[in-house]
PDB file of N, CA and C in Angstrom:
ATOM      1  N   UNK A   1       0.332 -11.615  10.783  1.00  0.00           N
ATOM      2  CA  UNK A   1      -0.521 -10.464  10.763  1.00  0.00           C
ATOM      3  C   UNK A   1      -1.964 -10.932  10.610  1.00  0.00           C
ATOM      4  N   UNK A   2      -3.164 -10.276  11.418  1.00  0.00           N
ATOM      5  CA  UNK A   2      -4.337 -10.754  11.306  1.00  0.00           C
ATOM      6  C   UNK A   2      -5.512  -9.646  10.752  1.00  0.00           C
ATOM      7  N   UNK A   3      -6.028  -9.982   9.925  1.00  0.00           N
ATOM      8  CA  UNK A   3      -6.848  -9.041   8.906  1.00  0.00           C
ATOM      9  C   UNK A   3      -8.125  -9.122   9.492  1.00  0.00           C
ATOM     10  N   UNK A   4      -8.918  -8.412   9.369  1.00  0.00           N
ATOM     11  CA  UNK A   4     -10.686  -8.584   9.537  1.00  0.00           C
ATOM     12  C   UNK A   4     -10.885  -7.261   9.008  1.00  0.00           C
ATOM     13  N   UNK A   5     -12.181  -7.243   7.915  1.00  0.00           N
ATOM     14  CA  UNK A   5     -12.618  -6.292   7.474  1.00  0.00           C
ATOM     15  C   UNK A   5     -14.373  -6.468   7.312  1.00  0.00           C
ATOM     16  N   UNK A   6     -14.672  -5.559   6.979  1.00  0.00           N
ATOM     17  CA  UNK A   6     -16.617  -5.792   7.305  1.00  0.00           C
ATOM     18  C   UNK A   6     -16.616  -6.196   5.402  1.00  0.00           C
ATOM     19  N   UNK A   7     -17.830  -7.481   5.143  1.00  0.00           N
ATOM     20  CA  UNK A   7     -18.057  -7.878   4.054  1.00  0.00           C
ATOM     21  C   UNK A   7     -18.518  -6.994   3.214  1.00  0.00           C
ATOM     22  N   UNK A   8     -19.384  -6.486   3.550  1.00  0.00           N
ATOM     23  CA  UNK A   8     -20.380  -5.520   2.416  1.00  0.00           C
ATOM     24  C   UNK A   8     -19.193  -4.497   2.098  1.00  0.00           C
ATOM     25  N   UNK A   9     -17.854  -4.014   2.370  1.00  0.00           N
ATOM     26  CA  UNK A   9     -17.235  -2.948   1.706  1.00  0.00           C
ATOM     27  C   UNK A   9     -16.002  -3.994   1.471  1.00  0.00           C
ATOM     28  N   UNK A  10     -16.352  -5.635   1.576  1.00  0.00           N
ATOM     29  CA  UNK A  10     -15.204  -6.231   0.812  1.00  0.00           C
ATOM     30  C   UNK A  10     -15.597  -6.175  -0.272  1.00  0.00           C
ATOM     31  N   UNK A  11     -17.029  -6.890  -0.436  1.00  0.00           N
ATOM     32  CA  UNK A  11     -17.770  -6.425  -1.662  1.00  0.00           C
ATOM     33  C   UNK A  11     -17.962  -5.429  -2.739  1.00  0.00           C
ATOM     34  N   UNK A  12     -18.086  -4.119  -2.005  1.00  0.00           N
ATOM     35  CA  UNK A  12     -17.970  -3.094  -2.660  1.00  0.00           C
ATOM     36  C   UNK A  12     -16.477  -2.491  -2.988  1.00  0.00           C
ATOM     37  N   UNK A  13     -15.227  -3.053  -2.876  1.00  0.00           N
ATOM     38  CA  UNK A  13     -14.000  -2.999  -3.345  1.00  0.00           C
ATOM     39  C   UNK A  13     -14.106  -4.158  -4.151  1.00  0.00           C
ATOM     40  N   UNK A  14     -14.654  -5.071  -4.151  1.00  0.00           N
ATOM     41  CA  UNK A  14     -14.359  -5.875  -5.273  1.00  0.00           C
ATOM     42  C   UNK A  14     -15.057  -5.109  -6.712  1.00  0.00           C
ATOM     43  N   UNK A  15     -16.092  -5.047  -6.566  1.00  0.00           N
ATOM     44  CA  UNK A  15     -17.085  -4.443  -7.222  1.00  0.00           C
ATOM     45  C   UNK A  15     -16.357  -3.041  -7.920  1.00  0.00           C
ATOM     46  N   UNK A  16     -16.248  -2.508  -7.181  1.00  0.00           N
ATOM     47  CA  UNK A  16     -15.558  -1.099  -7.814  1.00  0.00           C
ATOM     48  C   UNK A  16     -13.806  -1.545  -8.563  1.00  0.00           C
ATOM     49  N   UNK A  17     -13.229  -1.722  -7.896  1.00  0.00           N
ATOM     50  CA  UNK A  17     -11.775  -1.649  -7.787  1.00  0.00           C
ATOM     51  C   UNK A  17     -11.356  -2.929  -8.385  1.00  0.00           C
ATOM     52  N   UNK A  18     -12.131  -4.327  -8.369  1.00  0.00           N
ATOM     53  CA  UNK A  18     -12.115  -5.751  -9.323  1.00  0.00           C
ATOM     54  C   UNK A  18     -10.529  -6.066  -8.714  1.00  0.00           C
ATOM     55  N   UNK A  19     -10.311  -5.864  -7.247  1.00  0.00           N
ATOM     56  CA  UNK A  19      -9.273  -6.811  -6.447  1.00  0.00           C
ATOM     57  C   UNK A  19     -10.136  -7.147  -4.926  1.00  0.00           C
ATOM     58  N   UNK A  20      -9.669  -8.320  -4.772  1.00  0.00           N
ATOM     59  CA  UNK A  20     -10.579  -8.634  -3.553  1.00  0.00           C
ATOM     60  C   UNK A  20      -9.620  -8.341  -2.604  1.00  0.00           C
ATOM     61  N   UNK A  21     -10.319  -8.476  -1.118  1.00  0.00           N
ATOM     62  CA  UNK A  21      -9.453  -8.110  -0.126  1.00  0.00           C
ATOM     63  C   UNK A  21      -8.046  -9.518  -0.100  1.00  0.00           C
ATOM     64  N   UNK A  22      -8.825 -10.385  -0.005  1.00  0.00           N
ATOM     65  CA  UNK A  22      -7.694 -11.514   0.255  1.00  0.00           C
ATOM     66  C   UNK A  22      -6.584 -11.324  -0.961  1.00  0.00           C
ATOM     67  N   UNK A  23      -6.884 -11.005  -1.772  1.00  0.00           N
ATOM     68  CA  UNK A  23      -5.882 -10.472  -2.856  1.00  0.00           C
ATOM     69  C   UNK A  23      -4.825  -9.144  -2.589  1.00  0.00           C
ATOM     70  N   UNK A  24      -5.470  -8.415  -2.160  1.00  0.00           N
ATOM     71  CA  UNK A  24      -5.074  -7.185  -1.534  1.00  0.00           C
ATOM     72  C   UNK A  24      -3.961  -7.040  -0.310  1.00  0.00           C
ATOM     73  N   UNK A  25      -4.204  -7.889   0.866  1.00  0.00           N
ATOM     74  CA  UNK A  25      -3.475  -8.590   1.627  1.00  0.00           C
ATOM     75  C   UNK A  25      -2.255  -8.625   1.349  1.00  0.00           C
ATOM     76  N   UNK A  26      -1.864  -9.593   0.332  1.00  0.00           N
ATOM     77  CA  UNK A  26      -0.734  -9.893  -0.162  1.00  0.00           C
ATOM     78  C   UNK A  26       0.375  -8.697  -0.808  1.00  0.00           C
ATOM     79  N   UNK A  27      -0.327  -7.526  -0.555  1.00  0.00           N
ATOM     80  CA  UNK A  27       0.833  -6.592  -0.917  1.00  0.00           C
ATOM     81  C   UNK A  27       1.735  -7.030   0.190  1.00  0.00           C
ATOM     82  N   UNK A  28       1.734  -7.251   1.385  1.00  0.00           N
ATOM     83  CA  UNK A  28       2.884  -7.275   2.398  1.00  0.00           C
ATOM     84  C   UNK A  28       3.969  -8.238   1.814  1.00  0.00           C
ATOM     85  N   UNK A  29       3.678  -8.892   1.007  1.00  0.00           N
ATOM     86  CA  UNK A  29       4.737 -10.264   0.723  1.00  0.00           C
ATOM     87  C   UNK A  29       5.452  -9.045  -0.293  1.00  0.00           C
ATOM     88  N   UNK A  30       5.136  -8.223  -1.045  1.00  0.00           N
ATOM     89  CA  UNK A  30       5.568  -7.569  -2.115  1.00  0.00           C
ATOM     90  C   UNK A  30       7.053  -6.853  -1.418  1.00  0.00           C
ATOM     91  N   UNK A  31       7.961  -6.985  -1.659  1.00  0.00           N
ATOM     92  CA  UNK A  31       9.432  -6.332  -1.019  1.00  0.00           C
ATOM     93  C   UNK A  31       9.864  -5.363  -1.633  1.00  0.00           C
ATOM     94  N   UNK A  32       8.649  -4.560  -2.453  1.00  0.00           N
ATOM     95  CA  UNK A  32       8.734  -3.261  -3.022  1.00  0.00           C
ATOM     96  C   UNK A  32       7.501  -2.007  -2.559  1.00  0.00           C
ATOM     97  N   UNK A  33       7.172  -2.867  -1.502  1.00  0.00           N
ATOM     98  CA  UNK A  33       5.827  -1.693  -1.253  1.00  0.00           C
ATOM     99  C   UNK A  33       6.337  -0.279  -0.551  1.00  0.00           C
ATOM    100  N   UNK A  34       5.793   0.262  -0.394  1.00  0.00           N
ATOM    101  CA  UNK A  34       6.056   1.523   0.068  1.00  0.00           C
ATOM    102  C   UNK A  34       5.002   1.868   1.400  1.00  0.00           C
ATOM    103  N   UNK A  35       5.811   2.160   2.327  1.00  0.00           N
ATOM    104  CA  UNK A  35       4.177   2.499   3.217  1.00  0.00           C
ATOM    105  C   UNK A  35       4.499   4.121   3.947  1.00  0.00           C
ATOM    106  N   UNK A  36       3.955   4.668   4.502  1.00  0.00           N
ATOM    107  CA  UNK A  36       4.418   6.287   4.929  1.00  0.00           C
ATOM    108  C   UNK A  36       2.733   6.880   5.618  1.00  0.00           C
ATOM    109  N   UNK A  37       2.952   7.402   6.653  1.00  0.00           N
ATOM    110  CA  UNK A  37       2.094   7.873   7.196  1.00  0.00           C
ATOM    111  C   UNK A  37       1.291   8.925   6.447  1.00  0.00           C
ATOM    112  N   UNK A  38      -0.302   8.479   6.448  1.00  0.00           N
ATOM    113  CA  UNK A  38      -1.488   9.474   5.623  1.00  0.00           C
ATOM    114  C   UNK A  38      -1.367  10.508   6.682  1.00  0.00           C
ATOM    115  N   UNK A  39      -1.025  11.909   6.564  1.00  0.00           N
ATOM    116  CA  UNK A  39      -1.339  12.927   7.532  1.00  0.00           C
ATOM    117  C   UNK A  39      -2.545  13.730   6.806  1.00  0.00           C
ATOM    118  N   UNK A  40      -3.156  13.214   5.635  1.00  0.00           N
ATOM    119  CA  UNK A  40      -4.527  13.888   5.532  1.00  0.00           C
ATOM    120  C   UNK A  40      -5.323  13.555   6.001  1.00  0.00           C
ATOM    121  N   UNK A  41      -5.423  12.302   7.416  1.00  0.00           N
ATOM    122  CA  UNK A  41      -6.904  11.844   8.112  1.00  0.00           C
ATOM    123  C   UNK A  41      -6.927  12.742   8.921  1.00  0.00           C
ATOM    124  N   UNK A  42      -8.421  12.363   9.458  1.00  0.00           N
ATOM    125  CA  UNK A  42      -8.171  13.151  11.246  1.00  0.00           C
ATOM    126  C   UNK A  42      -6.628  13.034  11.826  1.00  0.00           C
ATOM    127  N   UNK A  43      -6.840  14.297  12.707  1.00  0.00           N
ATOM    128  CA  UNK A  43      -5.854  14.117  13.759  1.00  0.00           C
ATOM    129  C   UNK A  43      -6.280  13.006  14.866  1.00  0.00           C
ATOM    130  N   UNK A  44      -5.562  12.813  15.511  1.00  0.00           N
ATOM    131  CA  UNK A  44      -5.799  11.548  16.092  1.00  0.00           C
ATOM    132  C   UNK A  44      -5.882  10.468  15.532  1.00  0.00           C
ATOM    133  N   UNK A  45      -6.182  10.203  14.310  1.00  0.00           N
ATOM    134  CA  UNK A  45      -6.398   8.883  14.023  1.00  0.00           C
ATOM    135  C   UNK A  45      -4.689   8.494  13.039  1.00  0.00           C
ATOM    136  N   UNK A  46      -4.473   6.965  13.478  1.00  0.00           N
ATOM    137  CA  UNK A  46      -3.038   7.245  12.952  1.00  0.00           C
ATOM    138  C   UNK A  46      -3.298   6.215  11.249  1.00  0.00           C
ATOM    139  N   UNK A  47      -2.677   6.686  10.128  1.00  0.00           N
ATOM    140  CA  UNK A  47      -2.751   5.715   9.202  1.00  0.00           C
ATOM    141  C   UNK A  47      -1.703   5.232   8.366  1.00  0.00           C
ATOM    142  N   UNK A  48      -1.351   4.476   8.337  1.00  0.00           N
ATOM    143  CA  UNK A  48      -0.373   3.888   7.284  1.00  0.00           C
ATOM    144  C   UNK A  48      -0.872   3.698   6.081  1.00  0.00           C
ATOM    145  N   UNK A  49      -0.507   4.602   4.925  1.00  0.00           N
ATOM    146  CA  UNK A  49      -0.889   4.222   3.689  1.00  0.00           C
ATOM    147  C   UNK A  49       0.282   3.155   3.106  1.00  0.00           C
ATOM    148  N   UNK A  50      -0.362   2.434   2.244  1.00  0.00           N
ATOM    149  CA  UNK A  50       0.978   0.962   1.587  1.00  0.00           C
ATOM    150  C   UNK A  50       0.318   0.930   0.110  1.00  0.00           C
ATOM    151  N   UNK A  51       1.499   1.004  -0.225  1.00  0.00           N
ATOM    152  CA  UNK A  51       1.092   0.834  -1.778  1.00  0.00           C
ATOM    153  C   UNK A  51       2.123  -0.244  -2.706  1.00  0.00           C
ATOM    154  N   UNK A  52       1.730  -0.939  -3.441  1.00  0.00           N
ATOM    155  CA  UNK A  52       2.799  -1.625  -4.190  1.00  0.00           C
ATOM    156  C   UNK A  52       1.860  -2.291  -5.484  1.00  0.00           C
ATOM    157  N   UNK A  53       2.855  -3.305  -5.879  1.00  0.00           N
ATOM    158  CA  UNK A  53       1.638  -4.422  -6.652  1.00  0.00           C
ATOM    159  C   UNK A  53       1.947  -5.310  -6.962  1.00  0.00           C
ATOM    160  N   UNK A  54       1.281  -6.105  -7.361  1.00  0.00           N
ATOM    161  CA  UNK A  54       0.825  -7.306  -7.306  1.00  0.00           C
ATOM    162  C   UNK A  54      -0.046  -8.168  -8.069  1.00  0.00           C
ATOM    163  N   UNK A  55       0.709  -9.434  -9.171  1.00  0.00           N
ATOM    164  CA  UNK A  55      -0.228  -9.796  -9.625  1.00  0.00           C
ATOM    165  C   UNK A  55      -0.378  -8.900 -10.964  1.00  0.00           C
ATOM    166  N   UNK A  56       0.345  -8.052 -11.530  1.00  0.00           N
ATOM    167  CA  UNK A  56       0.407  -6.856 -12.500  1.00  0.00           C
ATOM    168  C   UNK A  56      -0.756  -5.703 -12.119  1.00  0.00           C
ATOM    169  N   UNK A  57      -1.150  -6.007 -11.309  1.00  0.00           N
ATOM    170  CA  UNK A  57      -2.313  -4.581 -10.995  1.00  0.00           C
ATOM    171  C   UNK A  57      -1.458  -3.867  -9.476  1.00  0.00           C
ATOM    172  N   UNK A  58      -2.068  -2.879  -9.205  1.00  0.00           N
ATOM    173  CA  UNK A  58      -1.289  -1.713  -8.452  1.00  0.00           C
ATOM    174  C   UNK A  58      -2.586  -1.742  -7.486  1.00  0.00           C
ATOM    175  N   UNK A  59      -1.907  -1.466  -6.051  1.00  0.00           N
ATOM    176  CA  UNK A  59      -2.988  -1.575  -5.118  1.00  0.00           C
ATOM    177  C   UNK A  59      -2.753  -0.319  -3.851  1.00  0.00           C
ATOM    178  N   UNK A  60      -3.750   0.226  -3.817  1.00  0.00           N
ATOM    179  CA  UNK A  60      -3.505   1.069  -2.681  1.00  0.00           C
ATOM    180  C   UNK A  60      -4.190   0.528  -1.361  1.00  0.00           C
ATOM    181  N   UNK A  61      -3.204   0.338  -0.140  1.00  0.00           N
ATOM    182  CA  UNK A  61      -3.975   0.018   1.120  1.00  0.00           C
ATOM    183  C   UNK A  61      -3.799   1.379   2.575  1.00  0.00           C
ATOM    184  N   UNK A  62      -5.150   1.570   2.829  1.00  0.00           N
ATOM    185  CA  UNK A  62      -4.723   1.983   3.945  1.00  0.00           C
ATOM    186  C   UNK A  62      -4.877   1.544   5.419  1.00  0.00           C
ATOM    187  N   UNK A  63      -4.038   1.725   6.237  1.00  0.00           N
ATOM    188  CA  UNK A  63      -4.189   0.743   7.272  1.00  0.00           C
ATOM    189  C   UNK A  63      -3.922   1.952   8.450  1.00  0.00           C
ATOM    190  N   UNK A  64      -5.297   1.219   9.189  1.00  0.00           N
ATOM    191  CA  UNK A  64      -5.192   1.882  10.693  1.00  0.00           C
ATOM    192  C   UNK A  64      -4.582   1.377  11.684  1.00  0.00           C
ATOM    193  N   UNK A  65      -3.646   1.954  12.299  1.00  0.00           N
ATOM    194  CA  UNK A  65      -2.956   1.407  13.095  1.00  0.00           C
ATOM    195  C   UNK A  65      -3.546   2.094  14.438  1.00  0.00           C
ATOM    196  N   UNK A  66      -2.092   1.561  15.565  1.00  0.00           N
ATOM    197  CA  UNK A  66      -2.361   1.763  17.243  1.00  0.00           C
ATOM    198  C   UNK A  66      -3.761   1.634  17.739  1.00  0.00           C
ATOM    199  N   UNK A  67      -3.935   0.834  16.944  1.00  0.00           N
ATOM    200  CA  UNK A  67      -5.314  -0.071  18.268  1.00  0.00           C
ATOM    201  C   UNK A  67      -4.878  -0.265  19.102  1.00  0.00           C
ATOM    202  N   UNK A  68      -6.221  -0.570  20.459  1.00  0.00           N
ATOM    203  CA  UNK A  68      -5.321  -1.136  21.822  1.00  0.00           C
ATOM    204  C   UNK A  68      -4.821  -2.299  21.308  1.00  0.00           C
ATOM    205  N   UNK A  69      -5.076  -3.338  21.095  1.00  0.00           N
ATOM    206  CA  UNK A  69      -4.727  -4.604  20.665  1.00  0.00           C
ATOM    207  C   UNK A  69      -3.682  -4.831  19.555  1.00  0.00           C
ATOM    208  N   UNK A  70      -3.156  -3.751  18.999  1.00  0.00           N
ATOM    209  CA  UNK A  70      -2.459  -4.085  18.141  1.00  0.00           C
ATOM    210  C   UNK A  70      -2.320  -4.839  16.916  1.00  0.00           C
ATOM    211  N   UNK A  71      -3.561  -5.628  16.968  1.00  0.00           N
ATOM    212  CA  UNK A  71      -3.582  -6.731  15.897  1.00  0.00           C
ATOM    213  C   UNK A  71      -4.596  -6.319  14.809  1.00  0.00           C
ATOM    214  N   UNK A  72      -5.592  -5.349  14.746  1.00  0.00           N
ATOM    215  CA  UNK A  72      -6.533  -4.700  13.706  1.00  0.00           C
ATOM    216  C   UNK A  72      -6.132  -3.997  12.371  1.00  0.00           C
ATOM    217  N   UNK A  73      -6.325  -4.364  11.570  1.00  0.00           N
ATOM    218  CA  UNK A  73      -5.816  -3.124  10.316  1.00  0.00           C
ATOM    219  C   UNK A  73      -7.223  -3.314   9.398  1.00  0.00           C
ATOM    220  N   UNK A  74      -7.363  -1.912   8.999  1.00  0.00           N
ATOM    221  CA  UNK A  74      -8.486  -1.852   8.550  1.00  0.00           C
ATOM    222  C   UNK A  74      -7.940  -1.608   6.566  1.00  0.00           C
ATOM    223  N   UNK A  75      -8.439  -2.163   6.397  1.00  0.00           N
ATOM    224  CA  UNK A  75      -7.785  -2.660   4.816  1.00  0.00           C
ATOM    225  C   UNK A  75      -8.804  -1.301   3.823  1.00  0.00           C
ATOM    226  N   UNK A  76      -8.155  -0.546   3.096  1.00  0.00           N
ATOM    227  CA  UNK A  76      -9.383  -0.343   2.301  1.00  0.00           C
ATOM    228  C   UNK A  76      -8.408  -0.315   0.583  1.00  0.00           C
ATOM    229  N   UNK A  77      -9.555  -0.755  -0.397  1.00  0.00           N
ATOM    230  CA  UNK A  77      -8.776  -0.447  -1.731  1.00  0.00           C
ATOM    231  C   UNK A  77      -9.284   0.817  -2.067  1.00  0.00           C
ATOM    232  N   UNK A  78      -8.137   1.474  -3.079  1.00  0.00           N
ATOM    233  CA  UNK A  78      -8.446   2.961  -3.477  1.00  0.00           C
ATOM    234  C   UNK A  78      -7.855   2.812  -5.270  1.00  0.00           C
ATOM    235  N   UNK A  79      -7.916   3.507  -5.986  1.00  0.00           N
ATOM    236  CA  UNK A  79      -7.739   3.858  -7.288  1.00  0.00           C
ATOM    237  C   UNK A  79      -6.513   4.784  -6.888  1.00  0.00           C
ATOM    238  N   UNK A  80      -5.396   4.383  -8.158  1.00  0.00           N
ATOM    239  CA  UNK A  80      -3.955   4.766  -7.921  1.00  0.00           C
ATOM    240  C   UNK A  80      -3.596   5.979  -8.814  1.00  0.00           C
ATOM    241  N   UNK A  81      -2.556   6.723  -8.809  1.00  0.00           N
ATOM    242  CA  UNK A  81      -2.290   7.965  -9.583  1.00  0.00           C
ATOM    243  C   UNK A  81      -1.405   7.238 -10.629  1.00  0.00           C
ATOM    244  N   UNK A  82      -0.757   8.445 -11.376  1.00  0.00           N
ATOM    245  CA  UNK A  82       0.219   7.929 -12.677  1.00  0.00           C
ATOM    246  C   UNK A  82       1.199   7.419 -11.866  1.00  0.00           C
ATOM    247  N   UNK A  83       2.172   8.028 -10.941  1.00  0.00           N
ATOM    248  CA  UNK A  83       3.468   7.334 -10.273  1.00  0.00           C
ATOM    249  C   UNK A  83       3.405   6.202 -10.301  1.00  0.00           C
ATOM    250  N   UNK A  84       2.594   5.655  -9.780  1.00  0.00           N
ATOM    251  CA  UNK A  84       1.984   3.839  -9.286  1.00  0.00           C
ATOM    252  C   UNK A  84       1.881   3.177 -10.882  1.00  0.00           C
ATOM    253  N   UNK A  85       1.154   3.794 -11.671  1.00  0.00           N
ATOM    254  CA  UNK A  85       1.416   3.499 -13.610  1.00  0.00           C
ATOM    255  C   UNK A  85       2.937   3.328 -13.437  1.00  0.00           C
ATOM    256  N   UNK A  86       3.395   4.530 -13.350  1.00  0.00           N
ATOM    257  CA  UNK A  86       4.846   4.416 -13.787  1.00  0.00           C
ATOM    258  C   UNK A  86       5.890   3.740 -12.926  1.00  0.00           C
ATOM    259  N   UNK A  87       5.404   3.030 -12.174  1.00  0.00           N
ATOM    260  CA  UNK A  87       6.278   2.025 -10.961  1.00  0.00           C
ATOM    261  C   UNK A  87       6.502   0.883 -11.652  1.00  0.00           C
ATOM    262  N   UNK A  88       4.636   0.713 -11.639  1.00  0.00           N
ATOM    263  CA  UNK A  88       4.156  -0.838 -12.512  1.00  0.00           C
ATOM    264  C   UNK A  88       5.211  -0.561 -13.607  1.00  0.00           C
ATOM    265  N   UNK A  89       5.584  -0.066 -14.833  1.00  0.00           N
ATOM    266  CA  UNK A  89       6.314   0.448 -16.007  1.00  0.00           C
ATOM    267  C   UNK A  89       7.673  -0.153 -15.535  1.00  0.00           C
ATOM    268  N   UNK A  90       8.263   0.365 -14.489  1.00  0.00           N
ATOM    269  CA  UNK A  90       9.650   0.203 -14.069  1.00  0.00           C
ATOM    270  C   UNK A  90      10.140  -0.873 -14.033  1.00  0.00           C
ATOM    271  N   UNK A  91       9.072  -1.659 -13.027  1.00  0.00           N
ATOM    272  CA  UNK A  91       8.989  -3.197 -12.363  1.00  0.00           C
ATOM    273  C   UNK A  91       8.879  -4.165 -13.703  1.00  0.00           C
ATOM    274  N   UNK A  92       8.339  -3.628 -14.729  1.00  0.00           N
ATOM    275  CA  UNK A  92       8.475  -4.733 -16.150  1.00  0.00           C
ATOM    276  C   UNK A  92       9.473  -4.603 -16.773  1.00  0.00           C
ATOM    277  N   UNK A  93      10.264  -3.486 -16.732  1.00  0.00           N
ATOM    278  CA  UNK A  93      11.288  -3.223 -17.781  1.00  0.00           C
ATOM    279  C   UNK A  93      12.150  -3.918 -17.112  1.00  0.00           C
ATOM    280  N   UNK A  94      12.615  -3.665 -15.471  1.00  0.00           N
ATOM    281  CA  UNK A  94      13.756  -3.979 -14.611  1.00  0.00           C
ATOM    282  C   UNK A  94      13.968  -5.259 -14.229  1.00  0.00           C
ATOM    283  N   UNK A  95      15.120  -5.680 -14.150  1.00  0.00           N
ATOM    284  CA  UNK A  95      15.244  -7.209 -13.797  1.00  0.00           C
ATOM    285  C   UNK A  95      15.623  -6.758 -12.450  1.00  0.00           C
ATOM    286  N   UNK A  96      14.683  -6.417 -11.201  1.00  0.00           N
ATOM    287  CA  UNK A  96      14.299  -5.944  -9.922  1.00  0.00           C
ATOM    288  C   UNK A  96      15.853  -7.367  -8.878  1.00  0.00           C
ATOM    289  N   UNK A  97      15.809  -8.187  -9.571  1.00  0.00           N
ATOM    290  CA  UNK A  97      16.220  -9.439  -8.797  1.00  0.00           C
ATOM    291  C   UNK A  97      17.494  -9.146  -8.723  1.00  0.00           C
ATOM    292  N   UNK A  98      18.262  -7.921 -10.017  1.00  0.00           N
ATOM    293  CA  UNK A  98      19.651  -7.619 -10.374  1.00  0.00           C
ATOM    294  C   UNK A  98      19.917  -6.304  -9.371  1.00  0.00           C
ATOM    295  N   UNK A  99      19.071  -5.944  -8.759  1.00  0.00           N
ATOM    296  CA  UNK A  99      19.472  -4.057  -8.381  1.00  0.00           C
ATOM    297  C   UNK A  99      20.322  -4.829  -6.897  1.00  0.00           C
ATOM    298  N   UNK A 100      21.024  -3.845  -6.650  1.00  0.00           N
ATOM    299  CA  UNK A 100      21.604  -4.110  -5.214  1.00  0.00           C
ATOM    300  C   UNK A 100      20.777  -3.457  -4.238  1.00  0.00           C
ATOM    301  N   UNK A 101      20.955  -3.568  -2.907  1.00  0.00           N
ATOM    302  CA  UNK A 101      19.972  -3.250  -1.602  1.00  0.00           C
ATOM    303  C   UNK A 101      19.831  -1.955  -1.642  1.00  0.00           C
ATOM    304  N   UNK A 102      21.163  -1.139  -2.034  1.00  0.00           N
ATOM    305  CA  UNK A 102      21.084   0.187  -1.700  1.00  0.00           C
ATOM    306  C   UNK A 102      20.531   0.850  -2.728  1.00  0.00           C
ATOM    307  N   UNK A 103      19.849   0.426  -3.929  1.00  0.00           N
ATOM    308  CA  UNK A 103      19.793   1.173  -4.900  1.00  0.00           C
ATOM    309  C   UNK A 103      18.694   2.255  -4.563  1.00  0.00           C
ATOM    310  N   UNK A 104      17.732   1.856  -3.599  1.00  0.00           N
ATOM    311  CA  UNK A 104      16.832   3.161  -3.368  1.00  0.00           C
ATOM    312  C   UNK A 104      16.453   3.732  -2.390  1.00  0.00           C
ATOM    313  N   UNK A 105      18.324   3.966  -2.018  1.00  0.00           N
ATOM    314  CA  UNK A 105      18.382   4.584  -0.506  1.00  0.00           C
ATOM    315  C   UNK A 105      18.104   5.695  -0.598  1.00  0.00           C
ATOM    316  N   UNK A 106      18.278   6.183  -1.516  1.00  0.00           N
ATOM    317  CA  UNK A 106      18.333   8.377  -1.473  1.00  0.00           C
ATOM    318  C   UNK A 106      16.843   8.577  -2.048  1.00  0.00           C
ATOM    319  N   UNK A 107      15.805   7.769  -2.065  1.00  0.00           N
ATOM    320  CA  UNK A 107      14.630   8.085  -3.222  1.00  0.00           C
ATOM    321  C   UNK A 107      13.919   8.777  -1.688  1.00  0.00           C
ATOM    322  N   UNK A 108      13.333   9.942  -1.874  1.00  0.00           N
ATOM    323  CA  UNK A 108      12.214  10.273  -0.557  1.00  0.00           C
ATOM    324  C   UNK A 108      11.056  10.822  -1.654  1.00  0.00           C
ATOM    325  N   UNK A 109       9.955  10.685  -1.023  1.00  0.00           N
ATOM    326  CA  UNK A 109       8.889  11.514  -0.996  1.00  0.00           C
ATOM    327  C   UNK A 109       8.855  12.772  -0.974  1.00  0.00           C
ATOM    328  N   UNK A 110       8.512  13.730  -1.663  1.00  0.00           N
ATOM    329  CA  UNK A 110       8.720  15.109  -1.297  1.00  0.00           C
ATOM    330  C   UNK A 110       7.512  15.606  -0.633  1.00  0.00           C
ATOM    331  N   UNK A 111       6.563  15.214  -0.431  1.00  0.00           N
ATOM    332  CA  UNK A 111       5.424  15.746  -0.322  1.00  0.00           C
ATOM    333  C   UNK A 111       5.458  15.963   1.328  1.00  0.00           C
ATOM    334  N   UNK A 112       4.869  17.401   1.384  1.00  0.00           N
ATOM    335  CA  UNK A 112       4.973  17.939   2.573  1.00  0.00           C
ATOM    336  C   UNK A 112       4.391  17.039   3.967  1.00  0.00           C
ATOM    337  N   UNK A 113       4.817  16.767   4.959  1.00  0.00           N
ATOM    338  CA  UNK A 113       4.743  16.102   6.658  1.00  0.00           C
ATOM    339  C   UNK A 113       4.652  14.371   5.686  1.00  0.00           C
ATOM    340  N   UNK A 114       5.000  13.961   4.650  1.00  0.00           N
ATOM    341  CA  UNK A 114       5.200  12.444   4.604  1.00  0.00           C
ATOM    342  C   UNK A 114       6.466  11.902   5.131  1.00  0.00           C
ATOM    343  N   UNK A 115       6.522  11.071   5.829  1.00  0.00           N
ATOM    344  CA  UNK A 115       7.708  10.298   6.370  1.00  0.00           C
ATOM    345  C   UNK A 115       7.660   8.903   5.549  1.00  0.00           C
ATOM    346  N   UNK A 116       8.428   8.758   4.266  1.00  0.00           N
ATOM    347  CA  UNK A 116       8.715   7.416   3.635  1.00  0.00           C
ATOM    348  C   UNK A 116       9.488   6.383   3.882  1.00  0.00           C
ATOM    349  N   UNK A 117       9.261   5.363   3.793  1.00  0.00           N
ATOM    350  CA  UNK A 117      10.504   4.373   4.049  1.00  0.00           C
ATOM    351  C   UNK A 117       9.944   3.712   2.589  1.00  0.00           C
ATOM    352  N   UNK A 118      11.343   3.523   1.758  1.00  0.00           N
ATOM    353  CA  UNK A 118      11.219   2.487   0.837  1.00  0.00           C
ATOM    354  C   UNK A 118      11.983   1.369   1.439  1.00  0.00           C
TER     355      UNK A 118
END
């Protein structure tokens, strides 16, 4: 996967949010992230929100997809709600390495036009 993002708002996510992008990145290695289409952008524009964490901090990414090229994602960090608290919570208590594959087959999103995949 190939990243490029403009400096001055890598900066200003570091600055605000105190995770850098190259840090940020690495949610994909995370095999607990969550990603599900943002239907609050424009129409037309398509976005994959991903969330997981990493590193004990919680990261929200959103990523633009269907470029012509396919290879662009536009990275941004955001500030997380309680759920994402209470994930991080889960992920310390749980020995994550013990659950079986299916354990979070039935979990959906309820929130109205989200399509989740855990």
């Amino acid at each position: 996967m190939q990243f490029d993002w403009d400096k001055n708002k890598a900066e200003r996510n570091l600055s605000k949010h105190e995770v850098s992008i190259e840090e940020a990145k690495t949610i994909f290695d995370d095999y607990l992230y969550v990603e599900f289409y943002d239907t609050d952008h424009l129409e037309g524009v398509d976005i994959m929100l991903v969330k997981g964490i990493k590193k004990g901090k919680i990261i929200e990414l959103l990523e633009e997809v269907d470029f012509p090229d396919n290879e662009e994602i536009l990275v941004e960090i955001r500030e997380v709600n309680d759920f994402w608290s209470a994930l991080q919570d889960f992920r310390q208590r749980v020995d994550l390495a013990s659950l079986d594959d299916d354990t979070f087959d039935n979990l959906r999103d309820k929130s109205t036009g989200r399509d989740v995949h855990l």
